[in-house]
PDB file of N, CA and C in Angstrom:
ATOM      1  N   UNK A   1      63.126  14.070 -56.131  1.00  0.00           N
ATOM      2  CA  UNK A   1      63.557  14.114 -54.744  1.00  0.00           C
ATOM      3  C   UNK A   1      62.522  13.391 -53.877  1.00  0.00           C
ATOM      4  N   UNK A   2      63.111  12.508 -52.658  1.00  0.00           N
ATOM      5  CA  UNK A   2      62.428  12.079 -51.905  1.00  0.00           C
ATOM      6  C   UNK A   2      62.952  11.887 -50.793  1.00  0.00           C
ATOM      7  N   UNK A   3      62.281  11.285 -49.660  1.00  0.00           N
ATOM      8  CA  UNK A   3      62.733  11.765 -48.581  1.00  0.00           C
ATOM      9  C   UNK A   3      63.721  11.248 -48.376  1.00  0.00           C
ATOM     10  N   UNK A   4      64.184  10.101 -48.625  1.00  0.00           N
ATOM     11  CA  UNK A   4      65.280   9.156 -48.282  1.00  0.00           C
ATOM     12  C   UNK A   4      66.683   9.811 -49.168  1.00  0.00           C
ATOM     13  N   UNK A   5      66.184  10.422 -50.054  1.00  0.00           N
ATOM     14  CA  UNK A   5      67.499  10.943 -50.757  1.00  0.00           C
ATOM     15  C   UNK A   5      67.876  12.459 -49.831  1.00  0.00           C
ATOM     16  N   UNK A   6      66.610  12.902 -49.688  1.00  0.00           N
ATOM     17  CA  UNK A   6      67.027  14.495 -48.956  1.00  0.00           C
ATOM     18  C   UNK A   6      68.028  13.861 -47.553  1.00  0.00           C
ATOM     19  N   UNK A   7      67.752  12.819 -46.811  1.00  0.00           N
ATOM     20  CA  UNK A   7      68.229  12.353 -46.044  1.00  0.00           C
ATOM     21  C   UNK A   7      69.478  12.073 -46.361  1.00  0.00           C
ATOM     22  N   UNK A   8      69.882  11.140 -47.271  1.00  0.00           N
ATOM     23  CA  UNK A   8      71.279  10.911 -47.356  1.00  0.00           C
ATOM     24  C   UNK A   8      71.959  12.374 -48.159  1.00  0.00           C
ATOM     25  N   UNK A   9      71.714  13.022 -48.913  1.00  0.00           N
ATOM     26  CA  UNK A   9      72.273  14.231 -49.187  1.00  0.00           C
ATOM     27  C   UNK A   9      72.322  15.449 -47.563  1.00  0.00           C
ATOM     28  N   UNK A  10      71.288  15.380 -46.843  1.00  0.00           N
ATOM     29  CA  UNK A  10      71.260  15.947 -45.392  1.00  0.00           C
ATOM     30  C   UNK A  10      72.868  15.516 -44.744  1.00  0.00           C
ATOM     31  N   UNK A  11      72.884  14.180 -44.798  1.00  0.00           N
ATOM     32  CA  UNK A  11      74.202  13.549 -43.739  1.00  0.00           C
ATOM     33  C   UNK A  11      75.290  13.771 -44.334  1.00  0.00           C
ATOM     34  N   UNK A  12      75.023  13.750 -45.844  1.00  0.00           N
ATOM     35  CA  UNK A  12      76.593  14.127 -46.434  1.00  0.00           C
ATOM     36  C   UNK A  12      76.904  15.635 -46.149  1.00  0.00           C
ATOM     37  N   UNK A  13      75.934  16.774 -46.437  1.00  0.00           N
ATOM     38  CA  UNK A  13      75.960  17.716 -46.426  1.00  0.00           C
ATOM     39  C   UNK A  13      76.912  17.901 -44.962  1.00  0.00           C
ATOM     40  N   UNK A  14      75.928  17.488 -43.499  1.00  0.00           N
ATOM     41  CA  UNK A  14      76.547  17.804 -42.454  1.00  0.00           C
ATOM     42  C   UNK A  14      77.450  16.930 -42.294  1.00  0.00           C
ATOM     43  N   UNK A  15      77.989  16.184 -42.948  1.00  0.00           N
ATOM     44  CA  UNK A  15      79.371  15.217 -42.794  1.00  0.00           C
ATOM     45  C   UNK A  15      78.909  14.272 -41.365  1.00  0.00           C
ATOM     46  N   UNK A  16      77.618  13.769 -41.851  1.00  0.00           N
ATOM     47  CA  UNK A  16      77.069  12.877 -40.691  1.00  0.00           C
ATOM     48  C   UNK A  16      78.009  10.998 -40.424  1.00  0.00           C
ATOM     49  N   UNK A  17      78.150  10.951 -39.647  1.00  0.00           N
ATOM     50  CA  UNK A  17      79.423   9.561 -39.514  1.00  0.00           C
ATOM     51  C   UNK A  17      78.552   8.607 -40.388  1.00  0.00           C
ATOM     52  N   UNK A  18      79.561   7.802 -40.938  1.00  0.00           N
ATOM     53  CA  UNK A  18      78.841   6.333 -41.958  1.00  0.00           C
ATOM     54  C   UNK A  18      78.465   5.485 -41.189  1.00  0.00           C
ATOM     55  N   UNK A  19      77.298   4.614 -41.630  1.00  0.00           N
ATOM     56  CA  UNK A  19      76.454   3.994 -41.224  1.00  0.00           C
ATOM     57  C   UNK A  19      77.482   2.614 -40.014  1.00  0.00           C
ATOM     58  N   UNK A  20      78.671   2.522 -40.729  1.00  0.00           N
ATOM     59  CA  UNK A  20      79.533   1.327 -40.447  1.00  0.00           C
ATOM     60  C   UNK A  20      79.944   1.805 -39.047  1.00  0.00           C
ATOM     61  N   UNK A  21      80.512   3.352 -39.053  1.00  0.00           N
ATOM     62  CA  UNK A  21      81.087   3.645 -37.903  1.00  0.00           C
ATOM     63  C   UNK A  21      80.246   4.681 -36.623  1.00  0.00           C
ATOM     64  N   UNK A  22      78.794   4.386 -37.126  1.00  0.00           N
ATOM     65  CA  UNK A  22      77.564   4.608 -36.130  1.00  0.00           C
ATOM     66  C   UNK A  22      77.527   3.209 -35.699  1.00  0.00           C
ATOM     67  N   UNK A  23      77.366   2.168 -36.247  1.00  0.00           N
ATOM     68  CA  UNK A  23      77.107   0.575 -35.700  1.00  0.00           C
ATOM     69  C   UNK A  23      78.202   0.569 -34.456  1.00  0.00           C
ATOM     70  N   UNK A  24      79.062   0.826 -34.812  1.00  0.00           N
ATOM     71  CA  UNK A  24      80.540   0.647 -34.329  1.00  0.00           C
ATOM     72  C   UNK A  24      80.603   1.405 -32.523  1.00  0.00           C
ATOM     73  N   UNK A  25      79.705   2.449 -32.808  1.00  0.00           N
ATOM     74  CA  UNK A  25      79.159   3.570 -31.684  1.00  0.00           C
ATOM     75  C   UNK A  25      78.616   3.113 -31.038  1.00  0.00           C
ATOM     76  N   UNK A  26      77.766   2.296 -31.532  1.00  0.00           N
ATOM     77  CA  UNK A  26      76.091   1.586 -30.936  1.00  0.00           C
ATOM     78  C   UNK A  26      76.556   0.433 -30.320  1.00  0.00           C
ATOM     79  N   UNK A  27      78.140  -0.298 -30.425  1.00  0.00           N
ATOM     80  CA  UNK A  27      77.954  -1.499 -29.674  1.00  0.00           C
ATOM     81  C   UNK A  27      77.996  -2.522 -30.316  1.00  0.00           C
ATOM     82  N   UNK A  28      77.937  -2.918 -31.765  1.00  0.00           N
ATOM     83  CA  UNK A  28      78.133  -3.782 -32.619  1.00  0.00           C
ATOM     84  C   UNK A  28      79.456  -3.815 -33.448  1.00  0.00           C
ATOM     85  N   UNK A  29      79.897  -4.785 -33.868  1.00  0.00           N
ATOM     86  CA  UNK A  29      80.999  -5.185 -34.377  1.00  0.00           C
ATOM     87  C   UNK A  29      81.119  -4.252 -35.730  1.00  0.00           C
ATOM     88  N   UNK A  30      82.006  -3.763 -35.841  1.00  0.00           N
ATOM     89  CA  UNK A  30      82.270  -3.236 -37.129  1.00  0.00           C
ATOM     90  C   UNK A  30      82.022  -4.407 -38.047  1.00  0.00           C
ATOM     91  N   UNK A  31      81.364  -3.325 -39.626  1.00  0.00           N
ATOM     92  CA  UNK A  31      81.507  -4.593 -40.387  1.00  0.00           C
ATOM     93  C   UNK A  31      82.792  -4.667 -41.604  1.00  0.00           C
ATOM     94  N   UNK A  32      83.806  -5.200 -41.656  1.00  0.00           N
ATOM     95  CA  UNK A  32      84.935  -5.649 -42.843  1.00  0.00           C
ATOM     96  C   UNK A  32      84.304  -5.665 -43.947  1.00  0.00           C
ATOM     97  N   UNK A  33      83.363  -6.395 -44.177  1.00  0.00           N
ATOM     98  CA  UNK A  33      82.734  -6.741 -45.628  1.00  0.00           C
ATOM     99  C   UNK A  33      80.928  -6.601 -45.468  1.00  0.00           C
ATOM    100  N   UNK A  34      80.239  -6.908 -46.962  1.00  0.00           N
ATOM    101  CA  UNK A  34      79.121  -6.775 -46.715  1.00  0.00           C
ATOM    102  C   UNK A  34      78.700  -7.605 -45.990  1.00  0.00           C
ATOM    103  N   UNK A  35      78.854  -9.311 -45.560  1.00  0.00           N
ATOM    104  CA  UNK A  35      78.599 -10.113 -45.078  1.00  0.00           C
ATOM    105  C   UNK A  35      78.426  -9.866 -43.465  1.00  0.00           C
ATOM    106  N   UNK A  36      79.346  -9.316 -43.206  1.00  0.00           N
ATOM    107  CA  UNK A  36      78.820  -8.857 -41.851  1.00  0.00           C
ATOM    108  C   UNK A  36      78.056  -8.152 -40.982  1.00  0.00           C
ATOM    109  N   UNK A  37      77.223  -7.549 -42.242  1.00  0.00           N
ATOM    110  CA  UNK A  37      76.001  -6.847 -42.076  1.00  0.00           C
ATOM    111  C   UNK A  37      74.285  -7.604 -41.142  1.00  0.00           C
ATOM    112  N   UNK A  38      75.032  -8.938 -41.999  1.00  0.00           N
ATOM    113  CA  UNK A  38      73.641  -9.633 -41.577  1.00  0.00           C
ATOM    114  C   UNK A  38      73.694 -10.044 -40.796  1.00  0.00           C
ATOM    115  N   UNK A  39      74.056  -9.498 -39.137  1.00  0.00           N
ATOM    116  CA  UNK A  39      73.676  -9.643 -37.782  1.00  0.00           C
ATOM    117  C   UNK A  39      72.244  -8.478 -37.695  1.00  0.00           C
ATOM    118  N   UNK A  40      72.267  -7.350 -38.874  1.00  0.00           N
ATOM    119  CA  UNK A  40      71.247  -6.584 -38.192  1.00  0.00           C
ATOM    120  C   UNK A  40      69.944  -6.393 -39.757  1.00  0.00           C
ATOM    121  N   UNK A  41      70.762  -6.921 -40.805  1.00  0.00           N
ATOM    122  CA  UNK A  41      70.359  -6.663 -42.182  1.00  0.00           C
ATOM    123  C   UNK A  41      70.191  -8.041 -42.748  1.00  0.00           C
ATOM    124  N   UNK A  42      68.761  -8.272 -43.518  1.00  0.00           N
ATOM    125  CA  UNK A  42      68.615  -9.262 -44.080  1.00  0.00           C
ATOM    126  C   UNK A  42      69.155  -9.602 -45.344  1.00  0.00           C
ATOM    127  N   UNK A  43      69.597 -11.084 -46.134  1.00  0.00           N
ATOM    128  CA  UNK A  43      70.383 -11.035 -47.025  1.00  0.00           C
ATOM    129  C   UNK A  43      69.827  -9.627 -48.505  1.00  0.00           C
ATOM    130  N   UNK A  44      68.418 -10.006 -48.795  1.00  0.00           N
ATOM    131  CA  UNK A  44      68.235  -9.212 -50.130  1.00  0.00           C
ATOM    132  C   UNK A  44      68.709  -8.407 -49.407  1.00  0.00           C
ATOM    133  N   UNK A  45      68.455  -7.127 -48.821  1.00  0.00           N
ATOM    134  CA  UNK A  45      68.992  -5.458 -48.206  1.00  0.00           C
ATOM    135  C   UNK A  45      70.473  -5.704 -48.675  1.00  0.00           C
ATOM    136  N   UNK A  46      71.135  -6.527 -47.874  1.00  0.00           N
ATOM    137  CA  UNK A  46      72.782  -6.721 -48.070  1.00  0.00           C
ATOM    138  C   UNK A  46      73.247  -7.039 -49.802  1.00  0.00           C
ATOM    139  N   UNK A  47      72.242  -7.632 -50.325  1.00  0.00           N
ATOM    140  CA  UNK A  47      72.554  -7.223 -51.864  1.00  0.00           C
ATOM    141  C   UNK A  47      72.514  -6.382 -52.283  1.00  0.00           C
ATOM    142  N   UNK A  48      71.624  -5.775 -51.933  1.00  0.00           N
ATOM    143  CA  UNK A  48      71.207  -3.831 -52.711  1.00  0.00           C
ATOM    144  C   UNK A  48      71.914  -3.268 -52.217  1.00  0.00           C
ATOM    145  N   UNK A  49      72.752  -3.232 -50.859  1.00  0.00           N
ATOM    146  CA  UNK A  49      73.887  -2.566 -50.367  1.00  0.00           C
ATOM    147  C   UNK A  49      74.902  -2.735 -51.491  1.00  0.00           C
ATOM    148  N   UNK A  50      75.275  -3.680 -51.719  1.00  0.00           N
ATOM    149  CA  UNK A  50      76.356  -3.887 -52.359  1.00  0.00           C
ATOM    150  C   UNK A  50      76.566  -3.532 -53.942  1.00  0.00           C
ATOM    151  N   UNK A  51      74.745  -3.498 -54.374  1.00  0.00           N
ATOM    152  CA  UNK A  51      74.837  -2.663 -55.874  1.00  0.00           C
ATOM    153  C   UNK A  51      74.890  -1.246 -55.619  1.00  0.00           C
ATOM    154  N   UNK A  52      74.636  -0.637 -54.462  1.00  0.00           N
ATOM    155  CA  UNK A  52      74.434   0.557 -54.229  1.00  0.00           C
ATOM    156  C   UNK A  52      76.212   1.482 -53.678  1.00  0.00           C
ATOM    157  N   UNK A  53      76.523   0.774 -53.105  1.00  0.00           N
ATOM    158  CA  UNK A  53      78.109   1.329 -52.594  1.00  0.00           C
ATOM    159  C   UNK A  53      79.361   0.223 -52.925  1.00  0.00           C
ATOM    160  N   UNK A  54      80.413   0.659 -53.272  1.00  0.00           N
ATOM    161  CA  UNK A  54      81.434   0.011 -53.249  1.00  0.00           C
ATOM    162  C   UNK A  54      82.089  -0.800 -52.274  1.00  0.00           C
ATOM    163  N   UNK A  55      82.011  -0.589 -50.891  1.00  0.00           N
ATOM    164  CA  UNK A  55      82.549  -0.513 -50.016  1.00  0.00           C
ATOM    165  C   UNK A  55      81.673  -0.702 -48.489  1.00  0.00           C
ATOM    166  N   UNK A  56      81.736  -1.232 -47.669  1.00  0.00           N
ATOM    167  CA  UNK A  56      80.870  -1.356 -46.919  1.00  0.00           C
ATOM    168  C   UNK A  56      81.257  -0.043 -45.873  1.00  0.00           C
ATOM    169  N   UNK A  57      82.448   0.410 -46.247  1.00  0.00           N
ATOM    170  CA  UNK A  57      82.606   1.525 -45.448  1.00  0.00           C
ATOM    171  C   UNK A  57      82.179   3.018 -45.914  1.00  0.00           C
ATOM    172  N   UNK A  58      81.239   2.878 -47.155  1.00  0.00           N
ATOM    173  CA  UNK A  58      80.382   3.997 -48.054  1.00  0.00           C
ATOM    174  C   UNK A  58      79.073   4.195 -47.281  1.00  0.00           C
ATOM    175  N   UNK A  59      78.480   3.128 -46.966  1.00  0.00           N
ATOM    176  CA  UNK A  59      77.210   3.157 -46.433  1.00  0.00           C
ATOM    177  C   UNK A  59      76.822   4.363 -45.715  1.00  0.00           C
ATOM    178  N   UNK A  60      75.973   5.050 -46.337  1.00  0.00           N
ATOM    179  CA  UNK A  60      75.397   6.215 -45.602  1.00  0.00           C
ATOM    180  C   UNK A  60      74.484   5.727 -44.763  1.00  0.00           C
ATOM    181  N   UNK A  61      74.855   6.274 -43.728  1.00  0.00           N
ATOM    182  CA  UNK A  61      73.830   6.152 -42.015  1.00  0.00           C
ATOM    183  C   UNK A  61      72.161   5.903 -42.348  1.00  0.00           C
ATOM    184  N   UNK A  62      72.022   6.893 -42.830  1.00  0.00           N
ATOM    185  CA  UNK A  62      70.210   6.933 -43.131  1.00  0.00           C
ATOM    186  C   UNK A  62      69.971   5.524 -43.923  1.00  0.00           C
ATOM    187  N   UNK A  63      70.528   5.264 -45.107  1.00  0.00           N
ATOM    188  CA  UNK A  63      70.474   3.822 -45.987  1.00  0.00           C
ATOM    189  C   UNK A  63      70.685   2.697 -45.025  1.00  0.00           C
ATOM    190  N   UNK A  64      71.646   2.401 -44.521  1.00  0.00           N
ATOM    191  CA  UNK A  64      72.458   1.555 -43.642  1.00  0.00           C
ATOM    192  C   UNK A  64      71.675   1.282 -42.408  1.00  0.00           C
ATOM    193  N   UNK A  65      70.777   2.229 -41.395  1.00  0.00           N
ATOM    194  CA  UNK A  65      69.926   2.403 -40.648  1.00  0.00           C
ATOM    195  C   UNK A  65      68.379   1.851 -40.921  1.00  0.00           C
ATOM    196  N   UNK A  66      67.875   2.519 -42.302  1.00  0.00           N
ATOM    197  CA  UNK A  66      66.641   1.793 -42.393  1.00  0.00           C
ATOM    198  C   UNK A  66      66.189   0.859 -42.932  1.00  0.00           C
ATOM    199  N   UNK A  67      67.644  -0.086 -43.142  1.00  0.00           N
ATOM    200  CA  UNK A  67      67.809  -1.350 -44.094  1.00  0.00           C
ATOM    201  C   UNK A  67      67.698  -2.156 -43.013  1.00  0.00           C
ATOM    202  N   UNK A  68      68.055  -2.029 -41.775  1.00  0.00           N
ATOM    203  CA  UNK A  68      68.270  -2.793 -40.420  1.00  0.00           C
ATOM    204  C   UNK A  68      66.848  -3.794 -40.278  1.00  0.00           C
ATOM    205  N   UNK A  69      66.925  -4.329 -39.519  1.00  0.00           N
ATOM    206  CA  UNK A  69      65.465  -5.009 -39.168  1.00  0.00           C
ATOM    207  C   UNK A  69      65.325  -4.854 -37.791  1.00  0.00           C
ATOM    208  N   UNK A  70      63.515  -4.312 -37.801  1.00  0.00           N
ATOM    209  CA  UNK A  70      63.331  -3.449 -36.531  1.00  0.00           C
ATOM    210  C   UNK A  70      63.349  -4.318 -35.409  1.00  0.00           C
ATOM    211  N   UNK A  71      63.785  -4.064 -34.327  1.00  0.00           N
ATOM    212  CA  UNK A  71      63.708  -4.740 -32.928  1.00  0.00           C
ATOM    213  C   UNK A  71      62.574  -5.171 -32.775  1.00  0.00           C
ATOM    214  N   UNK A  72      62.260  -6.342 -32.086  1.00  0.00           N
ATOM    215  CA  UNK A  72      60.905  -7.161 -31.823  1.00  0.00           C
ATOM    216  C   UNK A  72      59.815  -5.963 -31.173  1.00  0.00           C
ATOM    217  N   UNK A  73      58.542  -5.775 -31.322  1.00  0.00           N
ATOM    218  CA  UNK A  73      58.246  -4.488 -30.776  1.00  0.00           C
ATOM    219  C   UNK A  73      58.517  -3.259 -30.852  1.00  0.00           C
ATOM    220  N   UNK A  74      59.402  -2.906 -32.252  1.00  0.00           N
ATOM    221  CA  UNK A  74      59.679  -1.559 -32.323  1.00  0.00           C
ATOM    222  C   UNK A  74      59.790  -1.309 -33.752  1.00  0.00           C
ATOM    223  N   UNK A  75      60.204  -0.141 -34.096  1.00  0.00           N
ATOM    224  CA  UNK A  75      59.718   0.259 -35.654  1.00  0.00           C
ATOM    225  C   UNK A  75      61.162   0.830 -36.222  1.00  0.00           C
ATOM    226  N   UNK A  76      62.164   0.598 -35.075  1.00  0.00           N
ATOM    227  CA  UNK A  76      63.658   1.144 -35.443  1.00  0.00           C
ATOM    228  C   UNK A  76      64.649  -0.237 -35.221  1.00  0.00           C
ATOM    229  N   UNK A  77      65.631  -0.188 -35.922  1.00  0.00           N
ATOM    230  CA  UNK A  77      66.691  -1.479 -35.751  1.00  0.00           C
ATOM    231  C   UNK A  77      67.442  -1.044 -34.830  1.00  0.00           C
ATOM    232  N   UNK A  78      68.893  -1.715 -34.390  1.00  0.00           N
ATOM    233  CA  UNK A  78      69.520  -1.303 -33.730  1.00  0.00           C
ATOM    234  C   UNK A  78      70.021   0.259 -33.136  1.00  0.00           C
ATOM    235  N   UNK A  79      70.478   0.043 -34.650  1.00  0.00           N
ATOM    236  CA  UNK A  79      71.786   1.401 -34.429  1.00  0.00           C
ATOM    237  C   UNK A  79      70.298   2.379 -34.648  1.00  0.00           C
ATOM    238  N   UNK A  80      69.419   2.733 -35.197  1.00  0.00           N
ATOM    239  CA  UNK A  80      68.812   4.363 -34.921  1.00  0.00           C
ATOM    240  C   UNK A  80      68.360   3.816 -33.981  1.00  0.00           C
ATOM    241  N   UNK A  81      67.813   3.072 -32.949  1.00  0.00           N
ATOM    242  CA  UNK A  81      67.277   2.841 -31.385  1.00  0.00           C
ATOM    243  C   UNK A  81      68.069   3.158 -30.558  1.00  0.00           C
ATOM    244  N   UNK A  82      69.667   3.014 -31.045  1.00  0.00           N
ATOM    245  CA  UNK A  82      70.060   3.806 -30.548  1.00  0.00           C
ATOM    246  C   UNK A  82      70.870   4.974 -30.024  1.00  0.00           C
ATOM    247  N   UNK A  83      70.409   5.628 -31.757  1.00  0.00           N
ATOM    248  CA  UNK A  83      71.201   7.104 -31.689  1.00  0.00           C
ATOM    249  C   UNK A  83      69.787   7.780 -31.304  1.00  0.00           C
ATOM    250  N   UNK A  84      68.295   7.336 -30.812  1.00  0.00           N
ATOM    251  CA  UNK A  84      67.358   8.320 -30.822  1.00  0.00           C
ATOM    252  C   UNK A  84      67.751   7.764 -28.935  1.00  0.00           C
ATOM    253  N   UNK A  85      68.015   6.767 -28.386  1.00  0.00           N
ATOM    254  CA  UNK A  85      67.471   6.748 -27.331  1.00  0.00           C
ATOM    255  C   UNK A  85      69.035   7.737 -26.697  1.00  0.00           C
ATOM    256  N   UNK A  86      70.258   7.596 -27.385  1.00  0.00           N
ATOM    257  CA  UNK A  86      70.956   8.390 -26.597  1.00  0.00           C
ATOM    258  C   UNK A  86      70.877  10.099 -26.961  1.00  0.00           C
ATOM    259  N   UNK A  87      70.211  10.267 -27.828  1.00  0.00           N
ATOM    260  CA  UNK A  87      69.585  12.002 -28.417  1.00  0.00           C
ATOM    261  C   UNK A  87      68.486  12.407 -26.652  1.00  0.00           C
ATOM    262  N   UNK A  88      67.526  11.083 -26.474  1.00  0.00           N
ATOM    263  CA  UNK A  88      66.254  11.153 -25.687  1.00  0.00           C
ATOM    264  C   UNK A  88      67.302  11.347 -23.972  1.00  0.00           C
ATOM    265  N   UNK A  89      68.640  11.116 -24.111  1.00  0.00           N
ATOM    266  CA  UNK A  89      68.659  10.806 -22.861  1.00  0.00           C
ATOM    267  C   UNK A  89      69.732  12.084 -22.227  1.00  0.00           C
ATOM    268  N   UNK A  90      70.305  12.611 -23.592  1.00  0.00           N
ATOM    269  CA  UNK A  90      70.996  13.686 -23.504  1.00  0.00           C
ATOM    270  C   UNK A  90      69.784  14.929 -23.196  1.00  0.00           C
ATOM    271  N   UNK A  91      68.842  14.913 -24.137  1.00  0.00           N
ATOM    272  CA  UNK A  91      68.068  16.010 -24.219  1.00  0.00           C
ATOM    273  C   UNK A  91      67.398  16.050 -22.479  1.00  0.00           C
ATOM    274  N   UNK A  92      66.909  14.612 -21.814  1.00  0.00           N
ATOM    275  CA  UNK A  92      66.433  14.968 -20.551  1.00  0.00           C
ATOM    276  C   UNK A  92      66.911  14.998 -19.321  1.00  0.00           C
ATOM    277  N   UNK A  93      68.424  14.783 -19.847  1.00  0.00           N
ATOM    278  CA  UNK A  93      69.566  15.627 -18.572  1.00  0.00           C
ATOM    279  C   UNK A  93      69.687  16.869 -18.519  1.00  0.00           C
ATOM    280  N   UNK A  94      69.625  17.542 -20.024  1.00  0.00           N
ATOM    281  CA  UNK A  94      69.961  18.910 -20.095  1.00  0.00           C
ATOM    282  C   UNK A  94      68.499  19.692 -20.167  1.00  0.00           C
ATOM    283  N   UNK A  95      67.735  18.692 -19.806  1.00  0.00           N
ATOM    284  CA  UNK A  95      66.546  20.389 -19.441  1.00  0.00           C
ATOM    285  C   UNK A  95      66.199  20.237 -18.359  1.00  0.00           C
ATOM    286  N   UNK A  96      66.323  21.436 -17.738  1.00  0.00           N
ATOM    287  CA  UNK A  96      65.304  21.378 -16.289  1.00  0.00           C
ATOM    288  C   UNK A  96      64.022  21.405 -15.721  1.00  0.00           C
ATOM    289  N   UNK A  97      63.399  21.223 -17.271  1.00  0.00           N
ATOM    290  CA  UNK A  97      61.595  21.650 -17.582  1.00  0.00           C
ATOM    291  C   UNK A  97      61.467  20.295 -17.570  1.00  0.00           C
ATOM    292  N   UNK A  98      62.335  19.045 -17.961  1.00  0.00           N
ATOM    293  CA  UNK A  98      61.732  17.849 -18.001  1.00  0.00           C
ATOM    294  C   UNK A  98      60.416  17.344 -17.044  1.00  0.00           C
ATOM    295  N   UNK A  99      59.681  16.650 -17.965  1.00  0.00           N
ATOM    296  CA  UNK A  99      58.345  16.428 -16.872  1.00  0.00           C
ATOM    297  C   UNK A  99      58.347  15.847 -15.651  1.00  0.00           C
ATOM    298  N   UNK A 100      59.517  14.806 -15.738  1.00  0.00           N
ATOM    299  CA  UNK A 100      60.042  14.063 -14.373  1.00  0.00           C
ATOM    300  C   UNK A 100      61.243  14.507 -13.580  1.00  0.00           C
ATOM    301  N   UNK A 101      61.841  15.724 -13.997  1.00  0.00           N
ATOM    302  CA  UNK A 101      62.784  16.074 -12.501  1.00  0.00           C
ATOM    303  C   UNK A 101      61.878  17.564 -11.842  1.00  0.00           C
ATOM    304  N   UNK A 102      61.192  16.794 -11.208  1.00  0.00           N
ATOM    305  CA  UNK A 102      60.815  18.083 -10.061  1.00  0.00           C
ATOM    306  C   UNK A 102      61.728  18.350  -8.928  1.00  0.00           C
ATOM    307  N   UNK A 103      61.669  19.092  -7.945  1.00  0.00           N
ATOM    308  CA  UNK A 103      62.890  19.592  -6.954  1.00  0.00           C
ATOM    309  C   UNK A 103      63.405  20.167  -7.475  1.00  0.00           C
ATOM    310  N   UNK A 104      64.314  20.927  -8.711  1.00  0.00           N
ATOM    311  CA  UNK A 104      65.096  21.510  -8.508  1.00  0.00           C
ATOM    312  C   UNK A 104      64.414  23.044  -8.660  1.00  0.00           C
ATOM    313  N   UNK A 105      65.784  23.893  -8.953  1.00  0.00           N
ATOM    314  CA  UNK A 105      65.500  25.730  -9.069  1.00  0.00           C
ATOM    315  C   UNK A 105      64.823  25.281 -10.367  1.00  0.00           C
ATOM    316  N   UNK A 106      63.753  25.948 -10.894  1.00  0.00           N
ATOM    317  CA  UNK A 106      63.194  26.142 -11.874  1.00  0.00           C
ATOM    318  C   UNK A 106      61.919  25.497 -12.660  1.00  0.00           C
ATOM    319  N   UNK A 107      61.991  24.228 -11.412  1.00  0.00           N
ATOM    320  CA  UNK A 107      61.070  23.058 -12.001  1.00  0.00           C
ATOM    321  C   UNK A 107      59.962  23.060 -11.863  1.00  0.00           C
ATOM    322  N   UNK A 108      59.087  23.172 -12.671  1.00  0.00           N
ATOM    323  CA  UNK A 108      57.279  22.983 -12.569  1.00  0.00           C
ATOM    324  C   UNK A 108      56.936  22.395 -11.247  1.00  0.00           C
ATOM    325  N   UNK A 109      55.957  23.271 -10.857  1.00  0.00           N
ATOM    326  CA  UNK A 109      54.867  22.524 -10.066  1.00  0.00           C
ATOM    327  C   UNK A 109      53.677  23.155  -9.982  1.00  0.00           C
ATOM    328  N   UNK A 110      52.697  22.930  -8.449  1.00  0.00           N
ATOM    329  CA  UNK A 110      51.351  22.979  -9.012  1.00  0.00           C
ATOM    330  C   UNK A 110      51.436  24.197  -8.402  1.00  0.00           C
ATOM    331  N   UNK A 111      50.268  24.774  -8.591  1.00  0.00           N
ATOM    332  CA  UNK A 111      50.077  26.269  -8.255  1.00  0.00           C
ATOM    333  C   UNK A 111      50.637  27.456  -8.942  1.00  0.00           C
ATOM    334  N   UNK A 112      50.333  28.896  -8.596  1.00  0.00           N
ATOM    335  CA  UNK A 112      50.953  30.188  -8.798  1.00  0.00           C
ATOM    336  C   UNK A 112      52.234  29.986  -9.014  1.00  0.00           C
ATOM    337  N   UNK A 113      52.912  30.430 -10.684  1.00  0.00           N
ATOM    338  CA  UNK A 113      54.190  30.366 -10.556  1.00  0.00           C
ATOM    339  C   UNK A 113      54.227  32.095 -10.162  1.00  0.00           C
ATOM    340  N   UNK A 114      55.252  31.950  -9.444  1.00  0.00           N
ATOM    341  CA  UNK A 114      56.293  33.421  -8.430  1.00  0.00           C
ATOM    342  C   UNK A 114      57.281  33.336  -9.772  1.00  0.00           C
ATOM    343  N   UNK A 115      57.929  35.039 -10.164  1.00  0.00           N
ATOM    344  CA  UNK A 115      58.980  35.567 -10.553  1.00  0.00           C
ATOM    345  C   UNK A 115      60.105  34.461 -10.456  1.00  0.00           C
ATOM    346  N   UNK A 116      59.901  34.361  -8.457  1.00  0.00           N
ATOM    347  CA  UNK A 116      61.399  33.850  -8.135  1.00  0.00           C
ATOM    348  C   UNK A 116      61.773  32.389  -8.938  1.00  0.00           C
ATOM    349  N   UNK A 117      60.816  31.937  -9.246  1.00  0.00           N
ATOM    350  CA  UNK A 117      60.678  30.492  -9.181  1.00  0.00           C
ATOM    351  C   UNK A 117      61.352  30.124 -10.701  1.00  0.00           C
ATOM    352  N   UNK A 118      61.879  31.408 -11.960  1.00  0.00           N
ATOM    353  CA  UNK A 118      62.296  31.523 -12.759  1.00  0.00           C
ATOM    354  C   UNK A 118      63.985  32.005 -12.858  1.00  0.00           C
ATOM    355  N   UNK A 119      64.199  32.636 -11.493  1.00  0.00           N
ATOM    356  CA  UNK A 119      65.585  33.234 -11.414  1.00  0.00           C
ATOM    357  C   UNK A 119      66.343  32.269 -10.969  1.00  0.00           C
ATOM    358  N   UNK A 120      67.595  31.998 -11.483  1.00  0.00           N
ATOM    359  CA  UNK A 120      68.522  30.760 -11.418  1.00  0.00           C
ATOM    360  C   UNK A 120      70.216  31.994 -10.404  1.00  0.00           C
TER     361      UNK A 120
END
């Protein structure tokens, strides 16, 4: 066992969407065949895809994701840049502790926190 396998057994387990129809999420063209991979995947990767799954519509997310080639300046390819940046953007709408929305009921600031300053 290793991590990349706990990973793709993880996504199957939770019936995580295939790598083809996360791209598809993210803004990029579905891909028909393996060939159409290589807008985000270099040719060798797109070979080992193809000894590895039947189908370009098999591709497990985690495989399919870290086969990508990372954005200029970054350490993630497309599609996980951006299933983390829309995870990052959900998570700091829905808290009210976020470090940057001050003003509202509940929100940090400086001084003595009061009881009240917790009751919604």
């Amino acid at each position: 066992m290793d991590l990349m396998s706990i990973n793709i057994h993880r996504g199957r387990d939770h019936a995580i969407a295939t790598y083809n129809s996360m791209r598809e999420a993210c803004g990029l063209r579905r891909a028909v065949n393996f060939d159409d991979l290589s807008d985000q995947i270099i040719p060798p990767l797109i070979n080992r895809l193809k000894d590895l799954y039947k189908s370009v519509e098999d591709i497990d997310l985690f495989a399919g994701g870290m086969s990508e080639t990372p954005l200029d300046g970054g350490l993630l390819g497309w599609t996980f840049t951006c299933i983390v940046g829309d995870q990052y953007t959900r998570l700091r709408k829905a808290d009210r502790f976020f470090y940057d929305l001050g003003g509202q009921t509940g929100s940090f600031r400086e001084g003595k926190a009061e009881i009240t300053d917790f009751l919604i």
